[in-house]
N, C-alpha and C. Protein backbone atom coordinates (compact mmCIF):
# COMPACT_ATOMS: atom_id res chain seq x y z
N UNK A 1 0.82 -1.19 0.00
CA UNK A 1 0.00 0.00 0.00
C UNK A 1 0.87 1.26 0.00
N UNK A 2 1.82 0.87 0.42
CA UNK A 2 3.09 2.34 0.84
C UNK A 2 3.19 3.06 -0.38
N UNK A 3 3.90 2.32 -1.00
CA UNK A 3 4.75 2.21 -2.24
C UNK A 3 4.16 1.91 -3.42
N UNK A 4 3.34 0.87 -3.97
CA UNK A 4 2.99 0.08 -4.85
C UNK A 4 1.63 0.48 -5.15
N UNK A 5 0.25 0.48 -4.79
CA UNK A 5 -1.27 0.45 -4.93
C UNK A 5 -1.41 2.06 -5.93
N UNK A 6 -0.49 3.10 -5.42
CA UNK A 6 -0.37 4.33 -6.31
C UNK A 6 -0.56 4.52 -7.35
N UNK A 7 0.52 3.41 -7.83
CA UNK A 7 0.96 3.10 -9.26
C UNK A 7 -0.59 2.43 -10.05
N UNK A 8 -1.20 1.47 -9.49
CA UNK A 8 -2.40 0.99 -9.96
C UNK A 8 -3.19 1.62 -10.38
N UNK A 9 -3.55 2.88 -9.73
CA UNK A 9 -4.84 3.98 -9.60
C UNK A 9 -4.28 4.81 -11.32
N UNK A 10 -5.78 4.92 -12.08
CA UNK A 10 -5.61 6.07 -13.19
C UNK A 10 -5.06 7.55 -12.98
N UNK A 11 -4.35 7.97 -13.81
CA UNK A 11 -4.08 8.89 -13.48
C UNK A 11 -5.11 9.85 -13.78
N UNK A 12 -4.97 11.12 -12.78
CA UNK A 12 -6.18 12.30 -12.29
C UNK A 12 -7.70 11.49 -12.20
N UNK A 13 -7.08 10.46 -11.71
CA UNK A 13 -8.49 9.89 -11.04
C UNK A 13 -9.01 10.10 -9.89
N UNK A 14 -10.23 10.32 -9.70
CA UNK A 14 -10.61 11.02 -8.00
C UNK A 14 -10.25 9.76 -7.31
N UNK A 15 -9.91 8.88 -7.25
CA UNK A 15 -9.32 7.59 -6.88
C UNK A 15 -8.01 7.86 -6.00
N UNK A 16 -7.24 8.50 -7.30
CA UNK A 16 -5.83 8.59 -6.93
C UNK A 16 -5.58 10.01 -6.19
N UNK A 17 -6.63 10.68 -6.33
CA UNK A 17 -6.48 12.13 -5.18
C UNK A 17 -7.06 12.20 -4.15
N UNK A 18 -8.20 10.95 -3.69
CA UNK A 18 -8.16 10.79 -2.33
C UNK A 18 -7.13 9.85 -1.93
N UNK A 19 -6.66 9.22 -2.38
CA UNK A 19 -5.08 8.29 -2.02
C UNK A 19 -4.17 8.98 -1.59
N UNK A 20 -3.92 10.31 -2.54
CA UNK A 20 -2.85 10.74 -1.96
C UNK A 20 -3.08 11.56 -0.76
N UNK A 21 -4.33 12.19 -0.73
CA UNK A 21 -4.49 13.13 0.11
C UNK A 21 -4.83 12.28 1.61
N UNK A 22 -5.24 10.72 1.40
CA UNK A 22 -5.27 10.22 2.90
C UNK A 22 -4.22 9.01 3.14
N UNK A 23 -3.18 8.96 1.95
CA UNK A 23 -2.18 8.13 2.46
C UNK A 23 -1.76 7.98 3.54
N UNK A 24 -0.85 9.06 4.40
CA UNK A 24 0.00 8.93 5.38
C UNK A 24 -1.38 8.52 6.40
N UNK A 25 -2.16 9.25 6.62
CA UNK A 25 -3.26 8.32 8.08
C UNK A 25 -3.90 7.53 7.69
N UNK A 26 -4.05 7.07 6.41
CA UNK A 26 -4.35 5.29 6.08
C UNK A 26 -3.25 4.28 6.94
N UNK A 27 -2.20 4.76 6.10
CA UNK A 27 -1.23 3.77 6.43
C UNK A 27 -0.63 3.81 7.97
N UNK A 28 -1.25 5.04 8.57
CA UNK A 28 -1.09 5.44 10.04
C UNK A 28 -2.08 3.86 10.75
N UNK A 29 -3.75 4.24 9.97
CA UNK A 29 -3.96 3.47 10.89
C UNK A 29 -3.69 1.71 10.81
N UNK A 30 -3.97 1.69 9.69
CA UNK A 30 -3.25 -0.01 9.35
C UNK A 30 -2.57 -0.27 10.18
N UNK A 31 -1.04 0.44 9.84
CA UNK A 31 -0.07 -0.01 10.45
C UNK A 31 -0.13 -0.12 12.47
N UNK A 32 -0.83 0.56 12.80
CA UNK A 32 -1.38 0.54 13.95
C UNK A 32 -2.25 -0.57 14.56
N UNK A 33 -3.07 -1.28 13.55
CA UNK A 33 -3.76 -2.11 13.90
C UNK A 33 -3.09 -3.53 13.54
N UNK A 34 -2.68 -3.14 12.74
CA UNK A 34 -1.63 -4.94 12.75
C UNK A 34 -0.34 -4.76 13.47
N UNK A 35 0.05 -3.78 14.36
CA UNK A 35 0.92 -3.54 14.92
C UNK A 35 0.82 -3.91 16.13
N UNK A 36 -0.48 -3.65 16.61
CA UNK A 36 -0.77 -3.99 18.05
C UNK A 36 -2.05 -5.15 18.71
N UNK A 37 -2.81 -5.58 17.29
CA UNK A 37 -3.40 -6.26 17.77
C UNK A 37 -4.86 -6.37 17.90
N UNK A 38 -4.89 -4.87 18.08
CA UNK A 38 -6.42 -4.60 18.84
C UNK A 38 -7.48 -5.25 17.99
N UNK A 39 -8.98 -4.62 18.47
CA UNK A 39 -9.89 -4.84 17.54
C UNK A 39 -10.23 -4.08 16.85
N UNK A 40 -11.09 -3.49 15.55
CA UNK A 40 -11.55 -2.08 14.90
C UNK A 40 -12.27 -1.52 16.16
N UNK A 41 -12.65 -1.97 16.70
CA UNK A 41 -13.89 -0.85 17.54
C UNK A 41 -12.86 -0.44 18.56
N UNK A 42 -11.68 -1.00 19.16
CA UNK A 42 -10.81 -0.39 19.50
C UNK A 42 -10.27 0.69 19.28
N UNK A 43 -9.80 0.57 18.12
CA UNK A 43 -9.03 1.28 16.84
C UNK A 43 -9.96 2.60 17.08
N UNK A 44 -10.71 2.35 16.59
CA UNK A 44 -11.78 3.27 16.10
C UNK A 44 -12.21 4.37 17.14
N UNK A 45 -12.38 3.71 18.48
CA UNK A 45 -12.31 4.59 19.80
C UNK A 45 -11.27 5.33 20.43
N UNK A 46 -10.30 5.31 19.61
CA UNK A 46 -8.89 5.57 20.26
C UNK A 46 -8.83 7.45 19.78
N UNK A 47 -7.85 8.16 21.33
CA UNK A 47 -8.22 9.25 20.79
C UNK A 47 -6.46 9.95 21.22
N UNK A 48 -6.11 10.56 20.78
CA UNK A 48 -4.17 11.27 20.64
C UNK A 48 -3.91 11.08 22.39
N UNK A 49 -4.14 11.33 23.34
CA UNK A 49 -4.19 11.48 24.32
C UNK A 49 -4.07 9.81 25.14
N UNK A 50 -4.30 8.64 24.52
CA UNK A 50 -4.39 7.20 24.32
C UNK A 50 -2.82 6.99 24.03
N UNK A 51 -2.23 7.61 23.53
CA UNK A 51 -1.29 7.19 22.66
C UNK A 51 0.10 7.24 23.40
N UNK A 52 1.16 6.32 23.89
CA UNK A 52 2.13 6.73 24.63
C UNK A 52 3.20 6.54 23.79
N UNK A 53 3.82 7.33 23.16
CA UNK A 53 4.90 7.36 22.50
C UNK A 53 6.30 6.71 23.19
N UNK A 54 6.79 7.66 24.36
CA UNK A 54 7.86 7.38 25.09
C UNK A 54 7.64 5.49 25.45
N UNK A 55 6.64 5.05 25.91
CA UNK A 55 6.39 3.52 26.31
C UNK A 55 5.78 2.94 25.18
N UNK A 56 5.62 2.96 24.33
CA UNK A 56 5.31 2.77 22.91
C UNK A 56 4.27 1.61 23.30
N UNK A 57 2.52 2.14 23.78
CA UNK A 57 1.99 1.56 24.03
C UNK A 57 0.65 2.33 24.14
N UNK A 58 -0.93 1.83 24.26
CA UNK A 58 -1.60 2.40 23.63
C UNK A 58 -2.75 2.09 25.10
N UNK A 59 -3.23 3.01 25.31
CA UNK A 59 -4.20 2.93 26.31
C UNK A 59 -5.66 2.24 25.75
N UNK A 60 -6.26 1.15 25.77
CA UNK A 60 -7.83 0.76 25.23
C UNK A 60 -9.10 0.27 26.37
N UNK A 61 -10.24 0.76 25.48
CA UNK A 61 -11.36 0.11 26.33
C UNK A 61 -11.64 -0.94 25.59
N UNK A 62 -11.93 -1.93 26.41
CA UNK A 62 -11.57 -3.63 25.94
C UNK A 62 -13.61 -3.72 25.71
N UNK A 63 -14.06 -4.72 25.60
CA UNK A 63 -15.05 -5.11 25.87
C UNK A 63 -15.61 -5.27 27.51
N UNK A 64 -16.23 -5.09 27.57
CA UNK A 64 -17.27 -4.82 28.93
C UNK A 64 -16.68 -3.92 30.07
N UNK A 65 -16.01 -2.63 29.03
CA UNK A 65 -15.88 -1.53 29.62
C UNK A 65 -14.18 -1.69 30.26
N UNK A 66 -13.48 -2.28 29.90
CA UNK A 66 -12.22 -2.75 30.69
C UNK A 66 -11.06 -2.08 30.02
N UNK A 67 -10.42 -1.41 31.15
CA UNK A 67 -9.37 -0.45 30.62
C UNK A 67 -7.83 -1.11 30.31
N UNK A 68 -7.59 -1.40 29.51
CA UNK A 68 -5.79 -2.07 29.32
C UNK A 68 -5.01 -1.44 28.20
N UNK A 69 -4.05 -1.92 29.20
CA UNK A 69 -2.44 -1.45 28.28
C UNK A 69 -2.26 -2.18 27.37
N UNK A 70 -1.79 -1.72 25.60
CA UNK A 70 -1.18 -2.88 24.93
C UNK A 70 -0.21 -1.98 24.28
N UNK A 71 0.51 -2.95 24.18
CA UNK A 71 2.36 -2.63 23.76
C UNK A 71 1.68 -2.76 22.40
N UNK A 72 2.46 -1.70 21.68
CA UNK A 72 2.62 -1.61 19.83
C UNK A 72 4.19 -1.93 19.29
N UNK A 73 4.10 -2.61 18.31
CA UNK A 73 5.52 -2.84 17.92
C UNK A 73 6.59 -1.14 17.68
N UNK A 74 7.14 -0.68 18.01
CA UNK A 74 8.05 0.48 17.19
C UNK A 74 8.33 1.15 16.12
N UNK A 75 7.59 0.16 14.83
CA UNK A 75 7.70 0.51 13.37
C UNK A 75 6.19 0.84 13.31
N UNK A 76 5.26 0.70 14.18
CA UNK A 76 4.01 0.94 14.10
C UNK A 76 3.68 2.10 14.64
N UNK A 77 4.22 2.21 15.61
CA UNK A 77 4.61 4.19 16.72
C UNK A 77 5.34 4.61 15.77
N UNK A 78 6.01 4.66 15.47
CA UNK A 78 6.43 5.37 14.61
C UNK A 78 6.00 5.76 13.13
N UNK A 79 5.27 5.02 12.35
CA UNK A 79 4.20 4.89 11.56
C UNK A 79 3.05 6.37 12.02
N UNK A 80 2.76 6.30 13.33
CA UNK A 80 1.52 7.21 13.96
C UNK A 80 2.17 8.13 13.92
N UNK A 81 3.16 8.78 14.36
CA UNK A 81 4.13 9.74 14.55
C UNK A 81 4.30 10.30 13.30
N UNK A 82 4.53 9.86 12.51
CA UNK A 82 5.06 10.45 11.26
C UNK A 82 3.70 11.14 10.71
């Protein structure tokens, strides 16, 4: 998706200008979610303030309201960061 899916899209296709214009927080959140695990409704609830950079780990509400820590891999924080 980084690199490669770009190339696929027609050119001046409204295709390829919402691609470019939501690449970097596409691939923000992907990489976030296969990074750490979670679920979409996780994902989806998560808000900047969730996010621990320095401990590279992500604050979530689990199912039946339950608050936990989950570690994100480093190429995935950093992914968000950028």
């Amino acid at each position: 998706m980084k690199h490669d899916y770009e190339k696929e899209l027609p050119e001046k296709s409204r295709k390829l200008i919402y691609f470019k214009r939501d690449k970097e927080r596409d691939f923000a959140i992907l990489s976030l979610f296969l990074g750490s695990g979670i679920r979409m409704n996780e994902l989806s609830n998560l808000r900047l303030r969730d996010l621990d950079f320095e401990e590279k780990q992500i604050h979530v509400l689990r199912k039946g309201e339950k608050k936990d820590v989950v570690a994100v891999s480093p190429p995935s924080m950093q992914d968000v960061k950028d």
